[in-house]
C-alpha atoms as a PDB file:
ATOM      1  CA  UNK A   1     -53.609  23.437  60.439  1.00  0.00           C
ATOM      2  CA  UNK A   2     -52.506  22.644  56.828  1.00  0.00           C
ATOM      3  CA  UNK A   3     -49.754  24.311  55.644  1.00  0.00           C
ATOM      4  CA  UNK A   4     -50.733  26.908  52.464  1.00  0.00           C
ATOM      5  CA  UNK A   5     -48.248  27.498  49.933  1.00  0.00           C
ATOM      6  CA  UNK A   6     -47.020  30.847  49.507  1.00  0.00           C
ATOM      7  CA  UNK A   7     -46.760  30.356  45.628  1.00  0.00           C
ATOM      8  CA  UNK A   8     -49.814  31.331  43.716  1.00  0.00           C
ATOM      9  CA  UNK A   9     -51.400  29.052  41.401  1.00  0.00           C
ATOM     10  CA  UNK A  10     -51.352  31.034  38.823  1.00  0.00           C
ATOM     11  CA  UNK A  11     -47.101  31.151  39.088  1.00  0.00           C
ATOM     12  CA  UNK A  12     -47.357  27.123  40.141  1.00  0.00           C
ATOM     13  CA  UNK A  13     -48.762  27.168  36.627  1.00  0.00           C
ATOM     14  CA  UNK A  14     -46.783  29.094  35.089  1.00  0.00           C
ATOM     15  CA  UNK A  15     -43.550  26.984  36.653  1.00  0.00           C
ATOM     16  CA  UNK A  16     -44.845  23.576  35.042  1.00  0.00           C
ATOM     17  CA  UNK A  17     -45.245  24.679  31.801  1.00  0.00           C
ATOM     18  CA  UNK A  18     -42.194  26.162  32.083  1.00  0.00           C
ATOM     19  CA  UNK A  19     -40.742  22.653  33.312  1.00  0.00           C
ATOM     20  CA  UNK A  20     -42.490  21.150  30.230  1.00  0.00           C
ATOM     21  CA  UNK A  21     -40.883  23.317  28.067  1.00  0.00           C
ATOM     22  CA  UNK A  22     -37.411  23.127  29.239  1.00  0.00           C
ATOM     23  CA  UNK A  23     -37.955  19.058  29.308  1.00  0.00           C
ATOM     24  CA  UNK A  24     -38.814  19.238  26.179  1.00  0.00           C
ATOM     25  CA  UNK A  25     -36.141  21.725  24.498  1.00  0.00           C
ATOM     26  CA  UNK A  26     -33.326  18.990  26.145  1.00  0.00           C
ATOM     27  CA  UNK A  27     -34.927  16.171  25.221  1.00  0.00           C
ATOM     28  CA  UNK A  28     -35.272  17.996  21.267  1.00  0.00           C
ATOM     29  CA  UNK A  29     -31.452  19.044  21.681  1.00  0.00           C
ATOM     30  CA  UNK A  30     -30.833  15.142  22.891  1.00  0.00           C
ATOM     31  CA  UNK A  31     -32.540  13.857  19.929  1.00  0.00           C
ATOM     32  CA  UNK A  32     -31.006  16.313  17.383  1.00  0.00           C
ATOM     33  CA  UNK A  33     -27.428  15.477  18.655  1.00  0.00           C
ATOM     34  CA  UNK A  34     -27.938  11.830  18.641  1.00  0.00           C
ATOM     35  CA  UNK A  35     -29.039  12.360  14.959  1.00  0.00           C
ATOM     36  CA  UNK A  36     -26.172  14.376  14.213  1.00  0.00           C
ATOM     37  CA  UNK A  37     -23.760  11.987  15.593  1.00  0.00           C
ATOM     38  CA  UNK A  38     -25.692   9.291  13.868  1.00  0.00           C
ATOM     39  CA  UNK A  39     -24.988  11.047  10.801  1.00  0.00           C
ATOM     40  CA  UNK A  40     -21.474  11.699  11.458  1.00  0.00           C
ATOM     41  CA  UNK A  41     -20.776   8.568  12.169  1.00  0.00           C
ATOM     42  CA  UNK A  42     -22.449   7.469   8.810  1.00  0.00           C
ATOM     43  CA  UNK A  43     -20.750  10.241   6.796  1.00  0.00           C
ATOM     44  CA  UNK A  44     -17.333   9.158   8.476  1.00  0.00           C
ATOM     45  CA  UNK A  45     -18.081   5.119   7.453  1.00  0.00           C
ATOM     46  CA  UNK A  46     -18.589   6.218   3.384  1.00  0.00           C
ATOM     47  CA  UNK A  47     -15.104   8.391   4.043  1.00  0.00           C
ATOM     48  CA  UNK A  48     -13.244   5.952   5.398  1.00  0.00           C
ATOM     49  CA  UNK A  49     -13.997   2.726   3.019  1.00  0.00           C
ATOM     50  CA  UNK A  50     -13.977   6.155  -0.115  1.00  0.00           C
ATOM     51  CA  UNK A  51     -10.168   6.371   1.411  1.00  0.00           C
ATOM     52  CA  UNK A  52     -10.126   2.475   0.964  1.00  0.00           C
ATOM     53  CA  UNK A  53     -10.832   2.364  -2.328  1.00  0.00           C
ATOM     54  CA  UNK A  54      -8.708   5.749  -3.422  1.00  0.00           C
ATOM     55  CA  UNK A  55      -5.646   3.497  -1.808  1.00  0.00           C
ATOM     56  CA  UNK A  56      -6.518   0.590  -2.950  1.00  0.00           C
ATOM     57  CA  UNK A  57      -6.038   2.249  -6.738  1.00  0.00           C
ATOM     58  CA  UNK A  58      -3.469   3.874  -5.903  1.00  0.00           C
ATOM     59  CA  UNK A  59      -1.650   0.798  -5.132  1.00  0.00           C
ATOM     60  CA  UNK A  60      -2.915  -0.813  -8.011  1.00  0.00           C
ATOM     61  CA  UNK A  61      -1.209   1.465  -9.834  1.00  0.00           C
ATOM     62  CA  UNK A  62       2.017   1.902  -8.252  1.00  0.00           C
ATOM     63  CA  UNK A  63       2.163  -1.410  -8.718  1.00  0.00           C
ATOM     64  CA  UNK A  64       1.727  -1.405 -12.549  1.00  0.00           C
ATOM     65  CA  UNK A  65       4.306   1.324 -12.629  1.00  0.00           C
ATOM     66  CA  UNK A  66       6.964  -0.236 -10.861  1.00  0.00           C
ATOM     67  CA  UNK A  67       6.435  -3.119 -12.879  1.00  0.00           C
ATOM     68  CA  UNK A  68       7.052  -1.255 -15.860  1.00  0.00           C
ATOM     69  CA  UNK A  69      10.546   0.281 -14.688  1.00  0.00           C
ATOM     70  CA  UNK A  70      11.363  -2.823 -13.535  1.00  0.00           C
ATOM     71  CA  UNK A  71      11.520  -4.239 -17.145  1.00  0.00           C
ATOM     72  CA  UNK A  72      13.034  -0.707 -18.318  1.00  0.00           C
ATOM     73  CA  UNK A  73      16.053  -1.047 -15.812  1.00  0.00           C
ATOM     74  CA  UNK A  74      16.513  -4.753 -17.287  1.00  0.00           C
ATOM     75  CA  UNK A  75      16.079  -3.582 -20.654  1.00  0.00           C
ATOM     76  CA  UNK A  76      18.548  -0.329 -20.462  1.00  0.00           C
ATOM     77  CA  UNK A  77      21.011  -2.330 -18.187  1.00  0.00           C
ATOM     78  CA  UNK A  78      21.497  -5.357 -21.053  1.00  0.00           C
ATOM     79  CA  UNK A  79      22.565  -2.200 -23.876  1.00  0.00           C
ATOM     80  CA  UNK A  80      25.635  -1.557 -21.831  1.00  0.00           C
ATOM     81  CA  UNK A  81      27.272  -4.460 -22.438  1.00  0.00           C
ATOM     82  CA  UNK A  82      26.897  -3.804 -26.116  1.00  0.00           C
ATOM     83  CA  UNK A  83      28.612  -0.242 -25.431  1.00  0.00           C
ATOM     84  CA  UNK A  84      32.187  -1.599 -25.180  1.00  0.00           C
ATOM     85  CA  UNK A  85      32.451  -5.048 -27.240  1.00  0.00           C
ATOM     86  CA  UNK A  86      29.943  -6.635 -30.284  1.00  0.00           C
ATOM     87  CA  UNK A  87      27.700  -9.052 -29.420  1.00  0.00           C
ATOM     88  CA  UNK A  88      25.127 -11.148 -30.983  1.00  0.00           C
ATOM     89  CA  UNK A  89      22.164  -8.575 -31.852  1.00  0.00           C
ATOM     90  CA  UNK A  90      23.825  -5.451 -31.772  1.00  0.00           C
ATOM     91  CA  UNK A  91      22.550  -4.619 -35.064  1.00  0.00           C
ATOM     92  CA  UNK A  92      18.823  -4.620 -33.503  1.00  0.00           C
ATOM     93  CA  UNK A  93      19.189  -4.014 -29.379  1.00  0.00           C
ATOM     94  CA  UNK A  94      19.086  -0.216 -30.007  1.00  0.00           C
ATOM     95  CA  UNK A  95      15.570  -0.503 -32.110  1.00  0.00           C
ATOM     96  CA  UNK A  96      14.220  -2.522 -29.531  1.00  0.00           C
ATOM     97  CA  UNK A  97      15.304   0.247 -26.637  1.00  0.00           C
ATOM     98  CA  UNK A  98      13.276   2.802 -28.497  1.00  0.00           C
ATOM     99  CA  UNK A  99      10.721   0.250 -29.396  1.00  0.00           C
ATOM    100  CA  UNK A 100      10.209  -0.624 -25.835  1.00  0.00           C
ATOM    101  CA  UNK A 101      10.823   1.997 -23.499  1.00  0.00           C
ATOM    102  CA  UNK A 102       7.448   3.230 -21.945  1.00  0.00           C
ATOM    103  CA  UNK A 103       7.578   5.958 -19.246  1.00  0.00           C
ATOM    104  CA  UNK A 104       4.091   5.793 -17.029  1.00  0.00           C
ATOM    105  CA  UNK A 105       2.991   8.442 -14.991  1.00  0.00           C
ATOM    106  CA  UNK A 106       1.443   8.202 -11.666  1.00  0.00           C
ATOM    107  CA  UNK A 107      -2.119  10.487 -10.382  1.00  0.00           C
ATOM    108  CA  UNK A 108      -3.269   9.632  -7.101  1.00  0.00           C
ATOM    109  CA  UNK A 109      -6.949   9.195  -6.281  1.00  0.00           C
ATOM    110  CA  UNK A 110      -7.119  11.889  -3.804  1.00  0.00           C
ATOM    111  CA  UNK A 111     -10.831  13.084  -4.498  1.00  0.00           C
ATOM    112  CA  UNK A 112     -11.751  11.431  -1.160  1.00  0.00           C
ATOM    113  CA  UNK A 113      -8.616  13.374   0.755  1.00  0.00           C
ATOM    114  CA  UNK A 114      -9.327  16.891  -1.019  1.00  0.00           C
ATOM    115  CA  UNK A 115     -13.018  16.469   0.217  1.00  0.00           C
ATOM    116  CA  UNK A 116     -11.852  15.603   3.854  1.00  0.00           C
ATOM    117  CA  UNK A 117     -10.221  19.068   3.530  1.00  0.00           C
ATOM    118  CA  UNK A 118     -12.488  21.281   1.756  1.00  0.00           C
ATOM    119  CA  UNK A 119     -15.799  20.547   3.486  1.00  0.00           C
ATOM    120  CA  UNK A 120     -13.746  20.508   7.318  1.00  0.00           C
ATOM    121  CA  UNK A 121     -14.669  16.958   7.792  1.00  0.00           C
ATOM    122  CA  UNK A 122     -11.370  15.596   8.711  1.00  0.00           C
ATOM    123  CA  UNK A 123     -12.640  16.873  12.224  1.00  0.00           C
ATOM    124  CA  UNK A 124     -14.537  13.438  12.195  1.00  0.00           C
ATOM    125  CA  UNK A 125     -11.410  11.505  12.754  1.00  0.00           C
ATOM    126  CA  UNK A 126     -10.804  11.221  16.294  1.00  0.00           C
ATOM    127  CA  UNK A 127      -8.001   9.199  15.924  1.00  0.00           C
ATOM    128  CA  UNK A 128      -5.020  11.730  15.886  1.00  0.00           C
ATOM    129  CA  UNK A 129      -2.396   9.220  14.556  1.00  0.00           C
ATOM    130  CA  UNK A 130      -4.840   8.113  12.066  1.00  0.00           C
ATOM    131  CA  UNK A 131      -5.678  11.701  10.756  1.00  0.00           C
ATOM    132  CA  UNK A 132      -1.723  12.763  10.912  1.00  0.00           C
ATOM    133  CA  UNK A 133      -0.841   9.326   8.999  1.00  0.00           C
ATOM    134  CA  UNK A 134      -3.451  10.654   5.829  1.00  0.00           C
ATOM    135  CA  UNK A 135      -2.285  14.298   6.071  1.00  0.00           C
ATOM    136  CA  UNK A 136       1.522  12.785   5.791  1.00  0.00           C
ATOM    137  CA  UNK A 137       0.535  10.234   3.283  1.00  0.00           C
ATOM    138  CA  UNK A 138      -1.569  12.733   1.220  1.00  0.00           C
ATOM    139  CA  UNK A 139       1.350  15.453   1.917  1.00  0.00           C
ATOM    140  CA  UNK A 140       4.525  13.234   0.159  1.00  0.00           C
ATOM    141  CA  UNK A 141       2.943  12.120  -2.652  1.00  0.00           C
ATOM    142  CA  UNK A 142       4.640  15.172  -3.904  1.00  0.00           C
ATOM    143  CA  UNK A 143       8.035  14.031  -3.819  1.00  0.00           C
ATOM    144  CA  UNK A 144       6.510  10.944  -6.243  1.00  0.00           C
ATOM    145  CA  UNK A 145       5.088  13.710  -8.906  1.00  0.00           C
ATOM    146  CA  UNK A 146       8.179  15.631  -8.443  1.00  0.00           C
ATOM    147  CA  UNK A 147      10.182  12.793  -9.546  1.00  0.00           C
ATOM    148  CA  UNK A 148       7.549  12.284 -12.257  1.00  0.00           C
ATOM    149  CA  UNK A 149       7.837  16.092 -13.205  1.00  0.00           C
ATOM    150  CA  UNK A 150      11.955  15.079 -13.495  1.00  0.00           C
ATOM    151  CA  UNK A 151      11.132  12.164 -15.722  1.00  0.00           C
ATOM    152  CA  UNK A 152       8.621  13.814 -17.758  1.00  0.00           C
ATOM    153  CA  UNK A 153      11.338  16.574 -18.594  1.00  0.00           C
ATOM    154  CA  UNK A 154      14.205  14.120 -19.187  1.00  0.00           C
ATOM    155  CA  UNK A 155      11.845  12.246 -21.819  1.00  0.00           C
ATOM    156  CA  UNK A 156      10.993  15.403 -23.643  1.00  0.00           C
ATOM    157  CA  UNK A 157      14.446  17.083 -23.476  1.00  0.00           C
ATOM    158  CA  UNK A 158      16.799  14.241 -24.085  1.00  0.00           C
ATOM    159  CA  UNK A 159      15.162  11.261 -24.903  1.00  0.00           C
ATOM    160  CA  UNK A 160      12.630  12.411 -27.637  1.00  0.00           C
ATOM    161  CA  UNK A 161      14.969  14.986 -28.949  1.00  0.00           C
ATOM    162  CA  UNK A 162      17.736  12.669 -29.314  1.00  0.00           C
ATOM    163  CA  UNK A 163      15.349  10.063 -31.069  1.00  0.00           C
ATOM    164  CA  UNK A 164      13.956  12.873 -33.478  1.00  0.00           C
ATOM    165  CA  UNK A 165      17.158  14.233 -34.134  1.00  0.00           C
ATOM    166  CA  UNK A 166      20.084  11.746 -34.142  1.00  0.00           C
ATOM    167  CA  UNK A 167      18.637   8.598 -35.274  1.00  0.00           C
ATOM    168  CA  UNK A 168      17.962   7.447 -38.594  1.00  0.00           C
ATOM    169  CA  UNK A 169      14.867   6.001 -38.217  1.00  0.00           C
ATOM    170  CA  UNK A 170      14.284   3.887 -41.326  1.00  0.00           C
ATOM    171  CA  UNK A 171      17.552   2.754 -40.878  1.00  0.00           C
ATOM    172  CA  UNK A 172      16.953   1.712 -37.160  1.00  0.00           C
ATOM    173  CA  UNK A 173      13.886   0.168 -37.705  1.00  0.00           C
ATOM    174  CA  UNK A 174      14.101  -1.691 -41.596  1.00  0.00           C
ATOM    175  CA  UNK A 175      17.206  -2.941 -41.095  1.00  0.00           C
ATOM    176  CA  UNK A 176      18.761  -2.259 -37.867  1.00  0.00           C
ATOM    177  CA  UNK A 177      21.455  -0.040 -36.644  1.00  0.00           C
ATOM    178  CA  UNK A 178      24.074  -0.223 -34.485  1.00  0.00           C
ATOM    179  CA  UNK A 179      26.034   3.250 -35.055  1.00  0.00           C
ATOM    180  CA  UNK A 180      24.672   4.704 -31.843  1.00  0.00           C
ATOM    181  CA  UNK A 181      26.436   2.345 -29.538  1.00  0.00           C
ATOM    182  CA  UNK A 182      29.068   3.896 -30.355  1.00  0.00           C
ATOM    183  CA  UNK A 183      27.996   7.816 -29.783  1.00  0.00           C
ATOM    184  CA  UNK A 184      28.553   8.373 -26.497  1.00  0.00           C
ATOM    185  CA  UNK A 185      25.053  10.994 -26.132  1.00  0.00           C
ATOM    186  CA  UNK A 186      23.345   7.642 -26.403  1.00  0.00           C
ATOM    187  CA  UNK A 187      25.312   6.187 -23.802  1.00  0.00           C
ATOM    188  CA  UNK A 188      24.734   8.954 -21.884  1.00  0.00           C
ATOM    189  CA  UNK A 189      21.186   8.788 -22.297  1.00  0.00           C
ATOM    190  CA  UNK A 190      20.880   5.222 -21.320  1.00  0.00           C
ATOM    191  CA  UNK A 191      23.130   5.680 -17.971  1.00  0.00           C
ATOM    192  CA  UNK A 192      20.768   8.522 -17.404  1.00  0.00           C
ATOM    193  CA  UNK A 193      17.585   6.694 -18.117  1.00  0.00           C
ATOM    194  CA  UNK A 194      18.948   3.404 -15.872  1.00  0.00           C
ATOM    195  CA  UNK A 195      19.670   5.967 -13.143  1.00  0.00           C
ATOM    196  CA  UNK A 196      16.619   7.685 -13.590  1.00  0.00           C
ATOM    197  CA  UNK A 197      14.001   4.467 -13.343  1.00  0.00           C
ATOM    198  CA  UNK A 198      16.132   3.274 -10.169  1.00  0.00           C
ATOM    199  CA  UNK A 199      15.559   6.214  -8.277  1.00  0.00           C
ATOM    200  CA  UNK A 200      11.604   6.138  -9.562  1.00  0.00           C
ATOM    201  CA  UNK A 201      11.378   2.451  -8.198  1.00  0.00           C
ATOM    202  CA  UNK A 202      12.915   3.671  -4.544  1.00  0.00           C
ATOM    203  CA  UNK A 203      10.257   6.863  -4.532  1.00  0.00           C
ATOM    204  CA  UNK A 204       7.660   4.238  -5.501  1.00  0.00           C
ATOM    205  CA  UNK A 205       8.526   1.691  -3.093  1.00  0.00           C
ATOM    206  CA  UNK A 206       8.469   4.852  -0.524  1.00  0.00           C
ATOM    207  CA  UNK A 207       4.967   5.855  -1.506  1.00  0.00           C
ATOM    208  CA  UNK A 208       3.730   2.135  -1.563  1.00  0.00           C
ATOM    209  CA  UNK A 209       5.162   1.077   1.804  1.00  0.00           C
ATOM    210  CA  UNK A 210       2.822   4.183   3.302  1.00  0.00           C
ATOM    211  CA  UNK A 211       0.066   3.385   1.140  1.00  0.00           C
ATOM    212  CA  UNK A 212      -0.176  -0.014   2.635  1.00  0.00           C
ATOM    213  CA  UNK A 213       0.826   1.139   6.062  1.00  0.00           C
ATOM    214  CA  UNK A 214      -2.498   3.666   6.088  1.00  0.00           C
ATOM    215  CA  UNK A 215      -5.076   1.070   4.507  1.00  0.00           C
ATOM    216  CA  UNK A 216      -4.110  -1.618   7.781  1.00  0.00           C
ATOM    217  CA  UNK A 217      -4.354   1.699   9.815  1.00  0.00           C
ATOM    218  CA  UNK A 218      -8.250   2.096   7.899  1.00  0.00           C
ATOM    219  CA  UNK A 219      -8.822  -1.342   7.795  1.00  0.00           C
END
């Protein structure tokens, strides 16, 4: 005798579209997640070569910078010898310090970091050395503005206010002057100004050695 089931068809029914329907909310959630990651994994790509190109600036323009105090250092450095004997040109090395002294600034590109931030996405990373390496990057580019912050204050304080007040300009620049190599607040000012660019090129070279070190770490 064949055996009869002891579920109604009515609930046997009721079961497979039940099935159905929980087949087909998995396969929806499937899909959905796959897009999502999909997405992710897109959104992640246009961070990381955004982070590229924010470094890639950035170094750029370290690079310019350094350049720059560089050629101050070697400009500030040859006064001194003028300081404590007379040489050829003293009557013109001080108008060409003023002339020629340029103090550049650094911003970072960080628009790409700050978003990473704000919207949560630096969850994408996986890479936990990776993600640490841009937090610690990001993080000490404040001992660079700091230093810029120092420089920027120095400039105004000492530099400009020594130019503006203690200098005779038409002098200096018509027909050249040599009285402050002999004032020892200019003296001062140059030490302080050699002093100052060498520690700027050592926080530079600090900031560029990580730059480079993240962007073979994104590469």
């Amino acid at each position: 005798m064949p055996k009869t089931s002891l579920i109604p068809p009515v609930w046997r029914e009721y079961f497979r579209e039940l099935l159905i329907v929980v087949i087909g909310i998995l396969i929806a959630f499937a899909l959905n997640n796959w897009a999502q990651n999909q997405s992710n994994k897109a959104l992640l790509t246009d961070y990381m070569e955004n982070l590229r190109l924010d470094l890639a600036t950035d170094t750029l323009k370290m690079t310019e910078n350094m350049a720059v105090f560089q050629r101050n250092i070697a400009a500030f450095q040859s006064l001194i010898p003028h300081f404590y004997r007379e040489l050829p040109g003293r009557d013109t090395v001080v108008a060409r310090f003023f002339r020629g002294s340029s103090f550049p600034v650094f911003s970072t590109q960080d628009a790409t970091y700050k978003t990473l931030l704000n919207t949560g996405d630096l969850k994408l990373i996986r890479s936990f050395d990776l993600k640490k390496e841009i937090l610690d990057h990001y993080g000490k580019y404040d001992i660079l503005f700091q230093e810029n912050h120092r420089t920027e204050t120095f400039i105004r304080e000492y530099y400009a206010g020594y130019f503006m007040n203690q200098v005779d300009q038409s002098a200096l620049f018509r027909t050249g002057d040599d009285k402050p190599l002999d004032d020892p607040k200019f003296r001062n000012l140059v030490f302080s100004l050699t002093g100052i660019a060498q520690i700027q090129m050592k926080r530079y070279e600090e900031a560029l050695e990580r730059t480079r070190k993240l962007l073979r770490m994104l590469a």
